[in-house]
PDB file of N, CA and C in Angstrom:
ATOM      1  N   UNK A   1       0.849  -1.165   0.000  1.00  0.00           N
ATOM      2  CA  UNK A   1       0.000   0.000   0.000  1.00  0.00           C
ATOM      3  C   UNK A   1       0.893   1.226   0.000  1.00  0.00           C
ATOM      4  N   UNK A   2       0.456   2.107  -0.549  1.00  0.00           N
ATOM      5  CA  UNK A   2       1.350   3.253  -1.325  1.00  0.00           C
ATOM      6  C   UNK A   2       0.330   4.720  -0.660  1.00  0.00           C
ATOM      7  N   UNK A   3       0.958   5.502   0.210  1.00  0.00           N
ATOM      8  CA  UNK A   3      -0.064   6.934   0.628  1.00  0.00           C
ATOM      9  C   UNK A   3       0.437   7.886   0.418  1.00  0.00           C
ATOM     10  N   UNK A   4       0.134   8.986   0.184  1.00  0.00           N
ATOM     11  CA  UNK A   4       0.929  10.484   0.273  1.00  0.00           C
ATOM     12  C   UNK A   4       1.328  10.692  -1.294  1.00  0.00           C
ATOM     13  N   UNK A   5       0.981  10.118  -2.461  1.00  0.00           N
ATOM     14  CA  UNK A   5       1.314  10.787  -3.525  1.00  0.00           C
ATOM     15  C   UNK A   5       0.602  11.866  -4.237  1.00  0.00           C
ATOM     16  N   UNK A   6       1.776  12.576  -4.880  1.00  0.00           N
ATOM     17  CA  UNK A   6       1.474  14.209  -4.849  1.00  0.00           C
ATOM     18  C   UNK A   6       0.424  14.196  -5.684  1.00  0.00           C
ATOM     19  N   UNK A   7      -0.442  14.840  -5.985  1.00  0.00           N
ATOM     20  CA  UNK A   7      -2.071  14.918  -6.851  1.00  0.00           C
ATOM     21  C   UNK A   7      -1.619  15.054  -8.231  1.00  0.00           C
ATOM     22  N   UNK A   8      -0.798  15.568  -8.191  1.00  0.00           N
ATOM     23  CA  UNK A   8      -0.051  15.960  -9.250  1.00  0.00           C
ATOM     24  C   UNK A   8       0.682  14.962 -10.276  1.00  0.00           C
ATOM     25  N   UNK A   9       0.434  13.781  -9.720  1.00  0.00           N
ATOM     26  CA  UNK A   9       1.643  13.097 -10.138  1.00  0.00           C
ATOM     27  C   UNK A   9       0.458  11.908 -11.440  1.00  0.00           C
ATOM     28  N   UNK A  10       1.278  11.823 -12.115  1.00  0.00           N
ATOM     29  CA  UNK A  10       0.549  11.017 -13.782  1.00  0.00           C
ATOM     30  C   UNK A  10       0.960   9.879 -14.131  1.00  0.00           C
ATOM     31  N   UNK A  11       2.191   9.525 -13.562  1.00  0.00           N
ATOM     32  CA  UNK A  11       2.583   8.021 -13.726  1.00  0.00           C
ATOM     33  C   UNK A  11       2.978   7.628 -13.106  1.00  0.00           C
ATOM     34  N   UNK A  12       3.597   6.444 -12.924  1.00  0.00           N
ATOM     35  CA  UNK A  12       4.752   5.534 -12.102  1.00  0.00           C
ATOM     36  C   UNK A  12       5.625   4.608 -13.184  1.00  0.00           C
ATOM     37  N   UNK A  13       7.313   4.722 -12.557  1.00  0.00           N
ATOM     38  CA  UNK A  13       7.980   3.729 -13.595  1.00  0.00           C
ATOM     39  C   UNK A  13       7.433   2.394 -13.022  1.00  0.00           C
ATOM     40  N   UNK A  14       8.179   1.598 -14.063  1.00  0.00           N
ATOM     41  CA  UNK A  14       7.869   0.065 -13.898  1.00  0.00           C
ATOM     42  C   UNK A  14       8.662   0.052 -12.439  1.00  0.00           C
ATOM     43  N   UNK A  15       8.259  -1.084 -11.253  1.00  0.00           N
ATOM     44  CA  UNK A  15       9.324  -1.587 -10.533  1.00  0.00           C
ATOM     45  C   UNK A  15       8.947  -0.811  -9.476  1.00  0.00           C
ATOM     46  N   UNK A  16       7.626   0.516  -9.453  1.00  0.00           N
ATOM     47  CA  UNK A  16       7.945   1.436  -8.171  1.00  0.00           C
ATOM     48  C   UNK A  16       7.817   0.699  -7.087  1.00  0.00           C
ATOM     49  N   UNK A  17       7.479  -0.161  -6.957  1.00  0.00           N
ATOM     50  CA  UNK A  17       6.635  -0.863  -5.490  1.00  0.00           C
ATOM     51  C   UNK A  17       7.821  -1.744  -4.904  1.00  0.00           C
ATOM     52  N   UNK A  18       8.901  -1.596  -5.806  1.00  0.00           N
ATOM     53  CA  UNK A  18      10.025  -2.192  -5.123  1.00  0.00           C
ATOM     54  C   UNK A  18      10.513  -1.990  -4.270  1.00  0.00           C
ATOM     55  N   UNK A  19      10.838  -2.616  -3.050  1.00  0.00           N
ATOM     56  CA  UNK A  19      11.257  -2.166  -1.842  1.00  0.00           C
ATOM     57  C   UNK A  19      12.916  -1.945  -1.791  1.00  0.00           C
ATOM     58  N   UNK A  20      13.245  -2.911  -2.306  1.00  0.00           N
ATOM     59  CA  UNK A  20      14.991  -2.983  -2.470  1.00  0.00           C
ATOM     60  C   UNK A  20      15.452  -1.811  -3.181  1.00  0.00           C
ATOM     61  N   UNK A  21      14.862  -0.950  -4.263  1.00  0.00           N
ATOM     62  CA  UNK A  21      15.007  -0.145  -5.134  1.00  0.00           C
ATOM     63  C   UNK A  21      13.476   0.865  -5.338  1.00  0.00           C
ATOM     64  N   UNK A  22      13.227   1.349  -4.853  1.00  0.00           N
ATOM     65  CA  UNK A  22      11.812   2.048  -4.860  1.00  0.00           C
ATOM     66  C   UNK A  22      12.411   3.259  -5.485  1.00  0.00           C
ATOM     67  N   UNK A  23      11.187   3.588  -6.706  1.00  0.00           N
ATOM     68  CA  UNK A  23      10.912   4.937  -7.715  1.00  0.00           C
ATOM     69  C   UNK A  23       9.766   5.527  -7.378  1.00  0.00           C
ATOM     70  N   UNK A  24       9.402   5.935  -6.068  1.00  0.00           N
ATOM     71  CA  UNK A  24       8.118   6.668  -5.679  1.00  0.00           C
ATOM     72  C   UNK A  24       9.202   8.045  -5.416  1.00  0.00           C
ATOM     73  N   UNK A  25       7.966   8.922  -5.551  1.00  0.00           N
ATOM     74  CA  UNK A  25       8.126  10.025  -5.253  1.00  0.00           C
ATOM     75  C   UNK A  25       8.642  10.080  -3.887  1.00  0.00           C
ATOM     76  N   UNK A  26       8.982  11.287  -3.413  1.00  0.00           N
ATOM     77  CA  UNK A  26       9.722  11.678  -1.974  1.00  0.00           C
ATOM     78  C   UNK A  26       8.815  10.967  -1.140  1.00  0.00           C
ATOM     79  N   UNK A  27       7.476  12.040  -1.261  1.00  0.00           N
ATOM     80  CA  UNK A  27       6.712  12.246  -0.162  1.00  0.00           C
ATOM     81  C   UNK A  27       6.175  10.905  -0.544  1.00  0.00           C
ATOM     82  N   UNK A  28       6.055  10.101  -0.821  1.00  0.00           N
ATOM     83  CA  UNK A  28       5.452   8.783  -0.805  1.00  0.00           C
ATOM     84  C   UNK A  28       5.629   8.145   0.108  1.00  0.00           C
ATOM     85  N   UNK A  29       5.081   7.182   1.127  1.00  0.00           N
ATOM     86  CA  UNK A  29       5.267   6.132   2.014  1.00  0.00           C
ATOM     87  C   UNK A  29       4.613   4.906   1.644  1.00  0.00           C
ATOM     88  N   UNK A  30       5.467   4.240   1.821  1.00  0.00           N
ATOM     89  CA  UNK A  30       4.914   2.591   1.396  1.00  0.00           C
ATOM     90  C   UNK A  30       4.428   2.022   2.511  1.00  0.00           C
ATOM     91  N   UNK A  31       3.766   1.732   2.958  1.00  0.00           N
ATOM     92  CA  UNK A  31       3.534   0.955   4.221  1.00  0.00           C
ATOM     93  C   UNK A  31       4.035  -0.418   4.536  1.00  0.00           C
ATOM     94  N   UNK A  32       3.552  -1.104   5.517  1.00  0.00           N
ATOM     95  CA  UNK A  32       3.451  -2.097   5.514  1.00  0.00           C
ATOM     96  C   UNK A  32       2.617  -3.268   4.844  1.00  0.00           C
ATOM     97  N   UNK A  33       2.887  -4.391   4.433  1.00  0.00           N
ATOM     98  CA  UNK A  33       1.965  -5.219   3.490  1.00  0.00           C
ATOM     99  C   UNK A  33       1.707  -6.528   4.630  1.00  0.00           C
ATOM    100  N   UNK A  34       0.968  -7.405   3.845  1.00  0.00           N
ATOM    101  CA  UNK A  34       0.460  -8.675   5.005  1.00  0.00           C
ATOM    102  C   UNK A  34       1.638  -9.651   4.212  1.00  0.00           C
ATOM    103  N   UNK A  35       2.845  -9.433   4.070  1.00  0.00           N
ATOM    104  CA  UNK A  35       4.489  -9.708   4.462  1.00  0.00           C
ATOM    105  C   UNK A  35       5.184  -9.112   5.021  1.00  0.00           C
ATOM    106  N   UNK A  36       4.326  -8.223   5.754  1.00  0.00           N
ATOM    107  CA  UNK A  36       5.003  -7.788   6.925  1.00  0.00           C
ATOM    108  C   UNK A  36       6.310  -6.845   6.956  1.00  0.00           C
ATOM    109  N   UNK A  37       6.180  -6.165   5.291  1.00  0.00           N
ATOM    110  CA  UNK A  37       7.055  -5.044   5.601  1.00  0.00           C
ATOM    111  C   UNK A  37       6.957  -4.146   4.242  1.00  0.00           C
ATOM    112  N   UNK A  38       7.420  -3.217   3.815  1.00  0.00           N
ATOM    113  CA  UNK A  38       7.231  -2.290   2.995  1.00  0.00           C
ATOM    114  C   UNK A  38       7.892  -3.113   1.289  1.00  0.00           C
ATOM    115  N   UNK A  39       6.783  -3.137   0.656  1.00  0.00           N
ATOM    116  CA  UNK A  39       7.112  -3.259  -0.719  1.00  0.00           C
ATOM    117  C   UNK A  39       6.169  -4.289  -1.460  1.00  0.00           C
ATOM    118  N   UNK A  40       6.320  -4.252  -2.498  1.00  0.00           N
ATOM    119  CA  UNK A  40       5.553  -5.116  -3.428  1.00  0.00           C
ATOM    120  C   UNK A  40       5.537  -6.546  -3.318  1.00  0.00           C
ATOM    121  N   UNK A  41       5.166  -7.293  -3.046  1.00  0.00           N
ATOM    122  CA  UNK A  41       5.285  -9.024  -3.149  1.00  0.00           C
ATOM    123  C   UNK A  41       5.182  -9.499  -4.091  1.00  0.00           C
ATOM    124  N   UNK A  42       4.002  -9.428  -4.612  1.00  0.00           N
ATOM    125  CA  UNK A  42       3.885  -9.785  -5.957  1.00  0.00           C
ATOM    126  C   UNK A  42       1.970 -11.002  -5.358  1.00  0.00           C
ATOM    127  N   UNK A  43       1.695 -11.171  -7.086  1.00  0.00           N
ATOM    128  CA  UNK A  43       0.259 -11.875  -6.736  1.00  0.00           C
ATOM    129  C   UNK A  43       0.806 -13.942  -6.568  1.00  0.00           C
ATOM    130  N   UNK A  44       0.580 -14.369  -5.335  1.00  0.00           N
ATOM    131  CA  UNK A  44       0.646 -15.387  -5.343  1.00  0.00           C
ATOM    132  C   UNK A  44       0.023 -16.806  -5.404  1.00  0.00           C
ATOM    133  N   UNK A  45      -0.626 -16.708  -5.875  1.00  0.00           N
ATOM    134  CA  UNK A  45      -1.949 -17.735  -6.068  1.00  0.00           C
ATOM    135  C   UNK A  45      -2.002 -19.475  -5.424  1.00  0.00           C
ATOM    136  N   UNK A  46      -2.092 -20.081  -5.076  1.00  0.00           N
ATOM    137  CA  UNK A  46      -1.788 -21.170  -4.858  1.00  0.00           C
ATOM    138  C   UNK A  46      -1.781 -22.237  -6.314  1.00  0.00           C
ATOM    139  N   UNK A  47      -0.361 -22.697  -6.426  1.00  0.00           N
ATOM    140  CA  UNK A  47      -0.700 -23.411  -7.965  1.00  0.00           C
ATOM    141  C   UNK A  47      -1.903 -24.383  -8.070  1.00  0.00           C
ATOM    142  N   UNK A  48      -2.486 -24.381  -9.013  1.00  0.00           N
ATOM    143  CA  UNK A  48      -3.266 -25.014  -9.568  1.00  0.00           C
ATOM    144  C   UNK A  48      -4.807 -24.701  -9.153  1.00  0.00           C
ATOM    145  N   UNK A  49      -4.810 -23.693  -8.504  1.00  0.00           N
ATOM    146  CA  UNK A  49      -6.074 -23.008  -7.895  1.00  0.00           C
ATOM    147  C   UNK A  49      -6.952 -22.214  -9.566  1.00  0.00           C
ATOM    148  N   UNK A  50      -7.680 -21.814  -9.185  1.00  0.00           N
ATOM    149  CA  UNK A  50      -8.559 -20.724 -10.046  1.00  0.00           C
ATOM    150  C   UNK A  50      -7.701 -19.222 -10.032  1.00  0.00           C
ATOM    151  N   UNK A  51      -7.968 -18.978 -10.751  1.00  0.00           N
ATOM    152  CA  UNK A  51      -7.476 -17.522 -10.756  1.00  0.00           C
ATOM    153  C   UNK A  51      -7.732 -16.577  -9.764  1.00  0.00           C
ATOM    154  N   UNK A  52      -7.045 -15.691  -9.400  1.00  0.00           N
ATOM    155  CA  UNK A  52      -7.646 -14.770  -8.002  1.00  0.00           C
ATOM    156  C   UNK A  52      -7.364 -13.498  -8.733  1.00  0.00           C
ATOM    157  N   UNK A  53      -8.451 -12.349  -8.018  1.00  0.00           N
ATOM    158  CA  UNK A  53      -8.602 -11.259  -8.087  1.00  0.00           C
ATOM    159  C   UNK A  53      -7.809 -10.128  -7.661  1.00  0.00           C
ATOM    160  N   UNK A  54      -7.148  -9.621  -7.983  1.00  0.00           N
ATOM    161  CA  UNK A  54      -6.304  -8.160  -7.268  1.00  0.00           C
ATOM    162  C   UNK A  54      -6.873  -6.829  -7.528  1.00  0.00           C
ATOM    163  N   UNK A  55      -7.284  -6.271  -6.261  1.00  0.00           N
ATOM    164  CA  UNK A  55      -8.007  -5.085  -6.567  1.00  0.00           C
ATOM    165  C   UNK A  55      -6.540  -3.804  -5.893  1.00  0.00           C
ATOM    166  N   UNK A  56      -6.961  -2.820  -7.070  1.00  0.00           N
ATOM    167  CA  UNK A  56      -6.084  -1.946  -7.151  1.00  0.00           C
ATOM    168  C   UNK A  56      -6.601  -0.255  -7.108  1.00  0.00           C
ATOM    169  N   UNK A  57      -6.673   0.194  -6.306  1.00  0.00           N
ATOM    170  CA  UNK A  57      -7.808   1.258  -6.324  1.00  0.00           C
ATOM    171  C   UNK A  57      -6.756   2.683  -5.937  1.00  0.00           C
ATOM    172  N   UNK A  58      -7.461   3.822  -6.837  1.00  0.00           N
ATOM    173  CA  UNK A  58      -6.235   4.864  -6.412  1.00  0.00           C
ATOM    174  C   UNK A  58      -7.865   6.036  -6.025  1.00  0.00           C
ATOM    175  N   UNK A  59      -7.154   6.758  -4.688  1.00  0.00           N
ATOM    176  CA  UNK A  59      -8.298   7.229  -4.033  1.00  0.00           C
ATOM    177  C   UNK A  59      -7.813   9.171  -4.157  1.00  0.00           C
ATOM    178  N   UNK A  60      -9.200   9.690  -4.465  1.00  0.00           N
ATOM    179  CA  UNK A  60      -8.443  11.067  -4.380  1.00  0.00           C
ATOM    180  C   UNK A  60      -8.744  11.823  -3.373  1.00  0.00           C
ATOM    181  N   UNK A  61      -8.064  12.264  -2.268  1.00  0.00           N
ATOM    182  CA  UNK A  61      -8.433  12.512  -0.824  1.00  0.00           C
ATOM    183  C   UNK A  61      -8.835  13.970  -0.583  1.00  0.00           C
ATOM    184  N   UNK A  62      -9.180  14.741   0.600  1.00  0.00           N
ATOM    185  CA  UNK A  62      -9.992  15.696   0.865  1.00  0.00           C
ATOM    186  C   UNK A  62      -8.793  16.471   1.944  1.00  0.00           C
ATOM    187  N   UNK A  63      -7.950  15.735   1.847  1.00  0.00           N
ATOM    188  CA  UNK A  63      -6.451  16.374   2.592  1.00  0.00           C
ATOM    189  C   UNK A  63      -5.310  16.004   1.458  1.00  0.00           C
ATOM    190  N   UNK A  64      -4.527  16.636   1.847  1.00  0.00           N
ATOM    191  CA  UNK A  64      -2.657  16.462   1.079  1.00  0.00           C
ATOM    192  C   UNK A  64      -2.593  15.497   1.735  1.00  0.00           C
ATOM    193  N   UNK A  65      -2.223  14.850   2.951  1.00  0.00           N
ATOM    194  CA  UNK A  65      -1.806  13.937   2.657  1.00  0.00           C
ATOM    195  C   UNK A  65      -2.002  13.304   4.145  1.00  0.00           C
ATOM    196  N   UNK A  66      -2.042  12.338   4.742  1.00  0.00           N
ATOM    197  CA  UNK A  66      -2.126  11.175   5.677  1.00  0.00           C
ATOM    198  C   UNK A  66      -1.203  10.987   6.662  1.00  0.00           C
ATOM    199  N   UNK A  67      -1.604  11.503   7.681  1.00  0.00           N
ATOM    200  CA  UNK A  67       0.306  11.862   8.988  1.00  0.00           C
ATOM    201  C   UNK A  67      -0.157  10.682   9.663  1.00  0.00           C
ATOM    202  N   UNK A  68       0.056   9.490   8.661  1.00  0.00           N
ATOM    203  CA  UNK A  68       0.559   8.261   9.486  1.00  0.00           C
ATOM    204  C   UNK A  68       2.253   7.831   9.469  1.00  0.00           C
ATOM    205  N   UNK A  69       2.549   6.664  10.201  1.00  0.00           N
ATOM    206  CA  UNK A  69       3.947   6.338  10.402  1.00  0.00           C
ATOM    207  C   UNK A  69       4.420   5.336   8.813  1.00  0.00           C
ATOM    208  N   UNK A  70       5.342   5.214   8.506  1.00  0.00           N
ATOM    209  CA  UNK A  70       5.476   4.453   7.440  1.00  0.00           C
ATOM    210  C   UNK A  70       5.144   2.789   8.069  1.00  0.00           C
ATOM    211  N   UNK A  71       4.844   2.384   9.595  1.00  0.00           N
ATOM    212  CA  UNK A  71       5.030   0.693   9.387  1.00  0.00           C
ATOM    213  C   UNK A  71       3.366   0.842   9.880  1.00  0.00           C
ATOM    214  N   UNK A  72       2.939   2.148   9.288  1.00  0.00           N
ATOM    215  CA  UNK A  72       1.200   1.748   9.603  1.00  0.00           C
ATOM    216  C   UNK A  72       0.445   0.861   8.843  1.00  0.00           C
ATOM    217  N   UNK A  73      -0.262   0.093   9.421  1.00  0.00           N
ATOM    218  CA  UNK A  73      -1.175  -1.068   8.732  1.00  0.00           C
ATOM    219  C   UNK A  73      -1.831  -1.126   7.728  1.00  0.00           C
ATOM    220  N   UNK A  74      -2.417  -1.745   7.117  1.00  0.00           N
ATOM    221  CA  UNK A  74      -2.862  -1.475   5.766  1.00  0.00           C
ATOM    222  C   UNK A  74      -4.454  -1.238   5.734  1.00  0.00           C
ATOM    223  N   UNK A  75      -4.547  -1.498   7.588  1.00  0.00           N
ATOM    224  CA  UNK A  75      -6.251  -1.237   8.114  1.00  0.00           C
ATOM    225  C   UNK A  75      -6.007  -0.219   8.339  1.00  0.00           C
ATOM    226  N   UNK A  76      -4.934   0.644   9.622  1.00  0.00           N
ATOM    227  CA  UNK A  76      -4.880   1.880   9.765  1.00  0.00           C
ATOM    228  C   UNK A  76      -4.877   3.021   8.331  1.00  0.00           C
ATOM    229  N   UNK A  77      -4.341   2.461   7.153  1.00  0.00           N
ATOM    230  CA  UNK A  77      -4.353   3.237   6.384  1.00  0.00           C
ATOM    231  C   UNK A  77      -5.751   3.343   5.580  1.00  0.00           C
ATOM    232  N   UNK A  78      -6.435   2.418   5.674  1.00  0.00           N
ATOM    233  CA  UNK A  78      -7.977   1.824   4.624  1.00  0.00           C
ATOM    234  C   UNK A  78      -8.561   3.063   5.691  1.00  0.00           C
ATOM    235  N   UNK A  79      -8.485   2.851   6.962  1.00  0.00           N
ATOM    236  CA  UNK A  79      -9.619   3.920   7.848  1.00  0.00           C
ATOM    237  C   UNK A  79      -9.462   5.412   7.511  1.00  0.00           C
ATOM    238  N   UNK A  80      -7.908   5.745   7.544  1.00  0.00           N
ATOM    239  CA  UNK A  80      -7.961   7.075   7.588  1.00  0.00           C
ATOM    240  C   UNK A  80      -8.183   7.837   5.609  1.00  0.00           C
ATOM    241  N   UNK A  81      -7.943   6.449   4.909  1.00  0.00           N
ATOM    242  CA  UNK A  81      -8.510   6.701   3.305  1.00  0.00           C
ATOM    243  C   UNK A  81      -9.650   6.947   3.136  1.00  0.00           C
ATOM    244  N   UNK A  82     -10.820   5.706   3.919  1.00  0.00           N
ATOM    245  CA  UNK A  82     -12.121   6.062   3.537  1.00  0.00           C
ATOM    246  C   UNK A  82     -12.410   6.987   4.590  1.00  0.00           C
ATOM    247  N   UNK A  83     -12.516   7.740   5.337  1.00  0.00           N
ATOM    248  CA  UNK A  83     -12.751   9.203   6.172  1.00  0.00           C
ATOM    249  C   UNK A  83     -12.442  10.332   5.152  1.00  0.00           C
ATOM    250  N   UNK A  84     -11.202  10.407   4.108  1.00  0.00           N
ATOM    251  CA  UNK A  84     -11.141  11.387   3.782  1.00  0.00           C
ATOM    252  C   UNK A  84     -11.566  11.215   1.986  1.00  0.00           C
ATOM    253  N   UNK A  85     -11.693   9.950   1.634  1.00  0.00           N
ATOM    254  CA  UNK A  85     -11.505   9.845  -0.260  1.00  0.00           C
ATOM    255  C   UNK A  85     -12.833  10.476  -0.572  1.00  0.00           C
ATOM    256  N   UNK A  86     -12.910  11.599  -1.851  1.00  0.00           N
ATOM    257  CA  UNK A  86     -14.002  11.959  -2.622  1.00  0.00           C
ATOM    258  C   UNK A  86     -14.180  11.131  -3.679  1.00  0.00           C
ATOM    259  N   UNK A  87     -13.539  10.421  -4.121  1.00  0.00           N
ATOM    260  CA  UNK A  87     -13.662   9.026  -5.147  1.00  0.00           C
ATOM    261  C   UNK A  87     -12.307   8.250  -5.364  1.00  0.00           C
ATOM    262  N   UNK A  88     -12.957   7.325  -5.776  1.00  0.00           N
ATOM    263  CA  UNK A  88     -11.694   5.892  -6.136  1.00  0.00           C
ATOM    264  C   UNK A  88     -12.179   5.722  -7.377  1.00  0.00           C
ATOM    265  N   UNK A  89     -10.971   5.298  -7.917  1.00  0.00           N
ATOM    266  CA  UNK A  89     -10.834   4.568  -9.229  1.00  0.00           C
ATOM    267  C   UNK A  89     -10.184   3.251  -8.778  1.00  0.00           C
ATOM    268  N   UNK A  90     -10.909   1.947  -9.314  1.00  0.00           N
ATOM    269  CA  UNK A  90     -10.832   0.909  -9.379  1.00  0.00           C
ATOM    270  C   UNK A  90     -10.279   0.300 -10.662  1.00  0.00           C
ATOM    271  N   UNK A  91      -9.432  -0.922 -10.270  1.00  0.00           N
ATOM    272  CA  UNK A  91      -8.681  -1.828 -11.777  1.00  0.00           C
ATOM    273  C   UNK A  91      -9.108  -3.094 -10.632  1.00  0.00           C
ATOM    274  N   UNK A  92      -9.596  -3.947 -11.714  1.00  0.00           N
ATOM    275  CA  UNK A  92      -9.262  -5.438 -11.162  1.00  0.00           C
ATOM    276  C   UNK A  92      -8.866  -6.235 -11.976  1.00  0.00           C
ATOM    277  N   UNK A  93      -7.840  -7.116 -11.247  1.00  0.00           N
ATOM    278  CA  UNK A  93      -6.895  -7.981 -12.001  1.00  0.00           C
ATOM    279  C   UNK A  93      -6.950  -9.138 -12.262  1.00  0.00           C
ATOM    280  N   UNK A  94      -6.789 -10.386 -12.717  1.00  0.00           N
ATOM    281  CA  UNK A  94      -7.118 -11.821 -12.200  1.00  0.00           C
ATOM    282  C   UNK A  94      -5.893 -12.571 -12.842  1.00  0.00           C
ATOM    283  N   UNK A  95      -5.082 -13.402 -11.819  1.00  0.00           N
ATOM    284  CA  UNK A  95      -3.880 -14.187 -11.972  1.00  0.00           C
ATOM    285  C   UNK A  95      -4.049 -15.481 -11.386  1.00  0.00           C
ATOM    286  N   UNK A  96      -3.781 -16.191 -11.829  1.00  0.00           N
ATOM    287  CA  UNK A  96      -3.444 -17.693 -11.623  1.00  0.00           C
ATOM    288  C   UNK A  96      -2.448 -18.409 -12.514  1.00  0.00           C
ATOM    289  N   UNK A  97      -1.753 -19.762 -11.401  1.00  0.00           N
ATOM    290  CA  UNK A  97      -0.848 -20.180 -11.785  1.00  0.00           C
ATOM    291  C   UNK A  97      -1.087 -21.530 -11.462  1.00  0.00           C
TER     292      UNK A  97
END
């Protein structure tokens, strides 16, 4: 989970969510993920399962920006998103392996 990017901002390179090498903006904070630490994992499906869903939603907020800690949760961050988002844009994904 990715908070604090500037309104301003129109893209991302490939790779931003990388933790080892991260291309986010300054003010960006990555949080923590349910691996338990800042960065992208990737979609892991259990082999031979059905395909699973990845929802990807970018929210446009009613403040600059979110004075949480960077190892805040990905619940602490969902609460203080939906309190302030005037809309989301949604992508959903579906991967299996």
């Amino acid at each position: 989970m990715v908070f604090n990017l500037p309104a301003d901002l129109r893209d991302l390179p490939e790779g931003a969510g990388d933790g080892a090498a991260p291309h986010l903006p300054a003010s960006a904070i990555q949080s923590r993920t349910d691996f338990g630490a800042p960065g992208y994992g990737g979609a892991c499906p259990p082999e031979g399962s059905a395909p699973h869903r990845y929802e990807i939603k970018l929210s446009a907020l009613d403040v600059e920006k979110l004075d949480l800690a960077p190892d805040a949760s990905g619940a602490m961050v969902g609460f203080f998103l939906n309190a302030h988002k005037v809309a989301v844009a949604d992508l959903t994904a579906t991967y299996g392996r």
